[in-house]
Protein backbone atom coordinates (compact mmCIF):
# COMPACT_ATOMS: atom_id res chain seq x y z
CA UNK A 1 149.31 -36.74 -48.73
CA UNK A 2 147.76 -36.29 -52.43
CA UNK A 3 144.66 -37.32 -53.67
CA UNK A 4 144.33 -40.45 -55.62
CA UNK A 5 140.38 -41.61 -54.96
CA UNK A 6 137.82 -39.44 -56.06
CA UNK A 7 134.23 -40.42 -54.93
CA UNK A 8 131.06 -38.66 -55.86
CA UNK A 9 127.95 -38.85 -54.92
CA UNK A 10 124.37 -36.98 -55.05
CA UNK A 11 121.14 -37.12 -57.09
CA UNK A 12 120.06 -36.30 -60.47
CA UNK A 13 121.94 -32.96 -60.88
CA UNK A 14 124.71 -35.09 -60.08
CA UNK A 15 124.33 -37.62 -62.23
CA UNK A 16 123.48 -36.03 -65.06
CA UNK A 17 120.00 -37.14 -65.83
CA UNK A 18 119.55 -38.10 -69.33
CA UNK A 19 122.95 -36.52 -69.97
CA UNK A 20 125.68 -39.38 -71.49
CA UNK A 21 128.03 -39.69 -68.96
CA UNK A 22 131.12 -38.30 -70.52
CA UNK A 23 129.02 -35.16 -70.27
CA UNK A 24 128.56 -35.19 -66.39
CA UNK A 25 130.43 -32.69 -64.66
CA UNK A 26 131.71 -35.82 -62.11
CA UNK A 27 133.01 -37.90 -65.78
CA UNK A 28 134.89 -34.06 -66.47
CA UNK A 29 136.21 -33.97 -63.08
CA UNK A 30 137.81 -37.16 -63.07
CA UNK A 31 139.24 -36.73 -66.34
CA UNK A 32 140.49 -33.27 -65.89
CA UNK A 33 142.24 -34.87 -62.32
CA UNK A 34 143.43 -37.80 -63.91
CA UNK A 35 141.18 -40.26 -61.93
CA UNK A 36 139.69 -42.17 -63.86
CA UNK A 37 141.17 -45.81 -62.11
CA UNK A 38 140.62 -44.44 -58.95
CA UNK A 39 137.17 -43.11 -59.41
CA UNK A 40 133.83 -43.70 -58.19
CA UNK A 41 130.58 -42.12 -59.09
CA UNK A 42 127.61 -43.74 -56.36
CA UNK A 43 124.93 -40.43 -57.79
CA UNK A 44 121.90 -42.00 -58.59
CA UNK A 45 118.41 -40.19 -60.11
CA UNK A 46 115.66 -39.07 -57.49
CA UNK A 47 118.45 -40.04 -54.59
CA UNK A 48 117.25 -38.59 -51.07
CA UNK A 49 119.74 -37.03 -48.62
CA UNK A 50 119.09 -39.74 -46.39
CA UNK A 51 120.16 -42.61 -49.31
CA UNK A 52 123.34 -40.25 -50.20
CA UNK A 53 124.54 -40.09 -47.14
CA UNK A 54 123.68 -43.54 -45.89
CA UNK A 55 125.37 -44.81 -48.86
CA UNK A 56 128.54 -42.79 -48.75
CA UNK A 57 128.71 -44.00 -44.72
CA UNK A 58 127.94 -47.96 -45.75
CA UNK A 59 130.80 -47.40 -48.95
CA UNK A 60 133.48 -46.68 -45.65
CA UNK A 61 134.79 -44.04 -47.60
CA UNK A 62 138.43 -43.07 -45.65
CA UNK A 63 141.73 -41.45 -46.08
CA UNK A 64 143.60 -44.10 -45.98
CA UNK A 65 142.85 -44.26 -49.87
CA UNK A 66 143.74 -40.18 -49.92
CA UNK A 67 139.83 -39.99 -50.82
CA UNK A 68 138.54 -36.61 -52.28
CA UNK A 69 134.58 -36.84 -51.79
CA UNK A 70 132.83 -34.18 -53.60
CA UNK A 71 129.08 -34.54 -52.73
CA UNK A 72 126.07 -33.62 -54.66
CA UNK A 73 123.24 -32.19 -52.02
CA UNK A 74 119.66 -32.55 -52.84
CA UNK A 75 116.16 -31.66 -52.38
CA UNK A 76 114.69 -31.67 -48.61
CA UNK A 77 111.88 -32.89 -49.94
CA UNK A 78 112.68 -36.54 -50.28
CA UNK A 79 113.01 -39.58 -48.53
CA UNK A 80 114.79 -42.40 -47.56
CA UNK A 81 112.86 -46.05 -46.87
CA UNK A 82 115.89 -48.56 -45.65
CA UNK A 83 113.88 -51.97 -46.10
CA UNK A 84 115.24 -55.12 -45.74
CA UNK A 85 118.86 -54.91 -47.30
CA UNK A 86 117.77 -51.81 -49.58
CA UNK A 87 117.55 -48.05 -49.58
CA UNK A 88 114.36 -46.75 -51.62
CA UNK A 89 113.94 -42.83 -52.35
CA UNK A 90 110.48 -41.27 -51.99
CA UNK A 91 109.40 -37.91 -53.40
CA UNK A 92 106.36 -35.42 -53.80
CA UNK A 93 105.02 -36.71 -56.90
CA UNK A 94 104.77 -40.37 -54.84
CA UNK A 95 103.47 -39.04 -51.27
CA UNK A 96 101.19 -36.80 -53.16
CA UNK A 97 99.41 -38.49 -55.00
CA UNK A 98 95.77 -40.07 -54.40
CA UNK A 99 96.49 -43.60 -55.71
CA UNK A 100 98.97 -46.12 -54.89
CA UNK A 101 101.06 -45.22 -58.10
CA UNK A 102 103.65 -48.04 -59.95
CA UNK A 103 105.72 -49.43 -58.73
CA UNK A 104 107.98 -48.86 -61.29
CA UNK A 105 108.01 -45.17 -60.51
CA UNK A 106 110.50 -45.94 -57.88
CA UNK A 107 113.79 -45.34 -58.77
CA UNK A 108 115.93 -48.56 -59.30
CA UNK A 109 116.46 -49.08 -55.32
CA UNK A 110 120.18 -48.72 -53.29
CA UNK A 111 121.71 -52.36 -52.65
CA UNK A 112 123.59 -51.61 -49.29
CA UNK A 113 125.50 -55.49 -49.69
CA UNK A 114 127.03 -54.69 -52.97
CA UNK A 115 126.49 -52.35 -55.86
CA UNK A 116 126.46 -54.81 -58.75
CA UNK A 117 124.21 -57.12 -57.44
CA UNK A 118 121.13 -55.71 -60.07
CA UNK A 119 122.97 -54.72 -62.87
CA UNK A 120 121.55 -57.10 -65.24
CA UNK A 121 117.80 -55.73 -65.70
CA UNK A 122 116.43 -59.14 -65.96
CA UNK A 123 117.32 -59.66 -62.88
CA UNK A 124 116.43 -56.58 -61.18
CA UNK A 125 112.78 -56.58 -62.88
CA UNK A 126 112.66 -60.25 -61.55
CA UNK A 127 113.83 -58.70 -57.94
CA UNK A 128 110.72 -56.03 -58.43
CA UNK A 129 107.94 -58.44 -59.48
CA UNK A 130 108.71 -60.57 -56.61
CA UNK A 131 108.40 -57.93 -54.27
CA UNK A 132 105.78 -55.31 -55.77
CA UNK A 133 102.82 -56.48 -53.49
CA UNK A 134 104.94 -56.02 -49.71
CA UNK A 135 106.77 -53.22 -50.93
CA UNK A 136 103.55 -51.16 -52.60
CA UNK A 137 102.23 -51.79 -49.27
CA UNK A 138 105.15 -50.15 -47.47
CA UNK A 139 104.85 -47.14 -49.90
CA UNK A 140 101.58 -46.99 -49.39
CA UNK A 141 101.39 -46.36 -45.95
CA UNK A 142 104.74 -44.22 -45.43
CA UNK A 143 102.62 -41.77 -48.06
CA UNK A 144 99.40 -41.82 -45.85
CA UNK A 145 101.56 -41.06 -42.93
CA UNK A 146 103.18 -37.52 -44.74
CA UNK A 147 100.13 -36.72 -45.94
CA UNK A 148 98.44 -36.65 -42.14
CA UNK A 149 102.30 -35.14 -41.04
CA UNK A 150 101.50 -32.55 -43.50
CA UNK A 151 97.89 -31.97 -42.69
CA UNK A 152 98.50 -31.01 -38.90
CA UNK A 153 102.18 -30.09 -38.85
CA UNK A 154 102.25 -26.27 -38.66
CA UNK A 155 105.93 -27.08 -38.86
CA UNK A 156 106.38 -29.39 -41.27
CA UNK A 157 108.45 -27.24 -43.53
CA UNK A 158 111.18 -26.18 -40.91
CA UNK A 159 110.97 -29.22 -39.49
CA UNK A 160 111.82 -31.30 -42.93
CA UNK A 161 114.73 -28.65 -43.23
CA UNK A 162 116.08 -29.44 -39.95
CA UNK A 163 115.78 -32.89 -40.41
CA UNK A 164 117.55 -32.51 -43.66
CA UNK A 165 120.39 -29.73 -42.73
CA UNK A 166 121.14 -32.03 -39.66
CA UNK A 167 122.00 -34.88 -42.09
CA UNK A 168 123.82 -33.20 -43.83
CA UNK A 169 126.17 -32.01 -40.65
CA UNK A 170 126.29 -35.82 -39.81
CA UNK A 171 128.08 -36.50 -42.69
CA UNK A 172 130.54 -33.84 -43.12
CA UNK A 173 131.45 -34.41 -39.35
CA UNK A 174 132.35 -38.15 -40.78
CA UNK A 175 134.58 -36.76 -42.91
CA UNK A 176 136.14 -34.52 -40.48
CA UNK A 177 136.05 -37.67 -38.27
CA UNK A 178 138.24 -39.78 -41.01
CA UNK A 179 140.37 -36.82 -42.15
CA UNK A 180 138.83 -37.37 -45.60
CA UNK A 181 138.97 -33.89 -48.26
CA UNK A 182 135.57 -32.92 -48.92
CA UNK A 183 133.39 -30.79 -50.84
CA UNK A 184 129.90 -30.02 -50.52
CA UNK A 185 127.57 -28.84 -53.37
CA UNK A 186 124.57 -27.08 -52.78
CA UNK A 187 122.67 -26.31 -56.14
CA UNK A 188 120.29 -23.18 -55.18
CA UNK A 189 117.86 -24.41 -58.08
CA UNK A 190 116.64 -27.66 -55.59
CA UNK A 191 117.53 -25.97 -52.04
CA UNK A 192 114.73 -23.71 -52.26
CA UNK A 193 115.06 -23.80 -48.40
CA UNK A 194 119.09 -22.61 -47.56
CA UNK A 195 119.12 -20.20 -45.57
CA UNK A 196 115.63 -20.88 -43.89
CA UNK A 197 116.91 -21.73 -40.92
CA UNK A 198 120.58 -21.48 -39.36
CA UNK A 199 120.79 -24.75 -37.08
CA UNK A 200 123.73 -27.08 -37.98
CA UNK A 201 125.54 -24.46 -40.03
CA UNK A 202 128.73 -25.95 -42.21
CA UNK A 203 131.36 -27.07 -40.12
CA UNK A 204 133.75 -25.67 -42.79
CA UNK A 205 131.85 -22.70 -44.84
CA UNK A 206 134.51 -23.28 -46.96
CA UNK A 207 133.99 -26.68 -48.09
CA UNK A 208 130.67 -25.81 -49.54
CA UNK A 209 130.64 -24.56 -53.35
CA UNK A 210 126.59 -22.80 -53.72
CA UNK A 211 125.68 -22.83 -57.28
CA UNK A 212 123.48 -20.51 -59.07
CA UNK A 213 122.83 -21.96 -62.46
CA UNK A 214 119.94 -20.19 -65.11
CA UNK A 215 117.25 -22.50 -64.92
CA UNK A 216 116.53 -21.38 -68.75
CA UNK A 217 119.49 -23.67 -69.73
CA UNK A 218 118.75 -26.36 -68.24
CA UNK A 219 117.93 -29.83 -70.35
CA UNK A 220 114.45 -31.16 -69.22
CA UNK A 221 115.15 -29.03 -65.72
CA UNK A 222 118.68 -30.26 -65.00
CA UNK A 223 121.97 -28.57 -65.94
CA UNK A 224 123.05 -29.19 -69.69
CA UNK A 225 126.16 -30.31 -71.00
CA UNK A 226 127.47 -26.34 -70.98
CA UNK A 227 126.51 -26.24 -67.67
CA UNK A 228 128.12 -29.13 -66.43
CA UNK A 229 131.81 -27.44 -67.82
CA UNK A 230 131.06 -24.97 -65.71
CA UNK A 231 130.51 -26.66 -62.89
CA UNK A 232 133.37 -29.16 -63.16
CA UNK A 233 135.21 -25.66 -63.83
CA UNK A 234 133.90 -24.29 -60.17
CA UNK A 235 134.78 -27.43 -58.50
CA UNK A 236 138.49 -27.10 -59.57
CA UNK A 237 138.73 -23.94 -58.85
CA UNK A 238 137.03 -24.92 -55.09
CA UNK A 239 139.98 -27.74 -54.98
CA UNK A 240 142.83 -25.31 -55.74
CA UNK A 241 141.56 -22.85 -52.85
CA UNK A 242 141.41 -25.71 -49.99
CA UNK A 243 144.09 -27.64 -51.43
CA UNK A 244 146.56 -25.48 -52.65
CA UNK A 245 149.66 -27.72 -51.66
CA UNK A 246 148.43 -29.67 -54.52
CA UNK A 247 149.23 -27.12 -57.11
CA UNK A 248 152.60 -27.18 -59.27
CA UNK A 249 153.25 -24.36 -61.23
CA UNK A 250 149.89 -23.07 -61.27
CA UNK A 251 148.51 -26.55 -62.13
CA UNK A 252 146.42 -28.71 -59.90
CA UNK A 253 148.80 -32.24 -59.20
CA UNK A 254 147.43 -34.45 -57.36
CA UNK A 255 150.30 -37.24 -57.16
């Protein structure tokens, strides 16, 4: 079996920020495998690891399409709000802070039914202004709630890593579950916390590419486009150790 699916997901460093996307290291990984009609990119900014793994389980991502997932890992610190038919990330600078903040400070929201549903910003800024009061409300009190968590949690910390490490384990066992390739990336600039604790270690050590990148060439605190060759670089390099029955002549050949 070859690849021929590559799907990607993860936040921000992932994406690529306010990179242009033929300068995200997942646009130079497809390219460099030759991907690019088989290809799928679900990285989103401010994503939680509760919406990227939720959303990689609701996209039924499976071999039967020879599916390489290469995975993006992000900040313990964030959260996932599944309401109604959506997946909404929360973060610090939200829970936080002592007003009710904008609405519009929440990242454009996860549609679990299908992807394309909101791609025309009328009609997602119609979708928001129709639901600002309920859903404010919702934010409101999920941010009340962490603060108090916070406030008499000796624990909290660990606790937020657990919570975080063990979905993370969830979703590599799914792929270990549907004999889908995978690799996991854990960017040591945002995962302040590996190490902390050693419940739910990998499943496959191997499978996990950890990433040291200078934060003093970073673009507005993400990697730049420099960065992102290197990275793409790291990943290959990650695909010809696991995969190796994919190389031809010291070339990685996926078909």
């Amino acid at each position: 079996m070859s690849h021929n699916h590559l799907y990607i997901n993860g936040c921000s460093f992932t994406k690529g920020h306010i990179l242009p996307e033929e300068h995200s290291w997942p646009f130079l990984l497809q390219k460099e495998l030759d991907l690019s009609q088989n290809y799928e990119n679900k990285s989103q900014n401010a994503n939680s690891i509760g919406s990227i793994v939720g959303k990689t389980v609701k996209d039924n991502v499976n071999s039967e399409k020879d599916t390489l997932a290469v995975i993006g890992l992000t900040w313990p610190t964030r959260y996932s709000l599944h309401i109604e038919k959506y997946l909404f990330n929360v973060g610090p600078s939200r829970y936080e802070s002592d007003d009710d903040g904008d609405f519009g400070e929440i990242r454009r929201p996860i549609y679990l039914d299908d992807d394309d549903a909101y791609d025309n910003p009328t009609d997602f800024f119609g979708f928001v202004k129709e639901k600002t009061p309920s859903y404010r409300e919702i934010f409101k009190s999920f941010g009340k709630f962490i603060k108090t968590h916070i406030k008499y949690d000796d624990n909290f910390v660990d606790n937020q890593y657990f919570y975080d490490r063990l979905l993370v384990h969830l979703l590599e066992s799914y792929f270990i579950s549907k004999n889908i390739d995978y690799i996991f990336i854990e960017f040591e600039n945002s995962l302040r916390l590996t190490g902390k604790l050693n419940i739910f270690r990998p499943l496959n050590t191997e499978n996990y590419l950890f990433l040291k990148l200078d934060d003093d060439k970073f673009v507005e605190a993400h990697p730049s486009k420099e960065q992102c060759i290197i990275i793409k670089d790291k990943i290959i390099k990650k695909i010809e150790k696991l995969y190796p029955k994919y190389l031809k002549s010291n070339q990685l050949n996926l078909f």
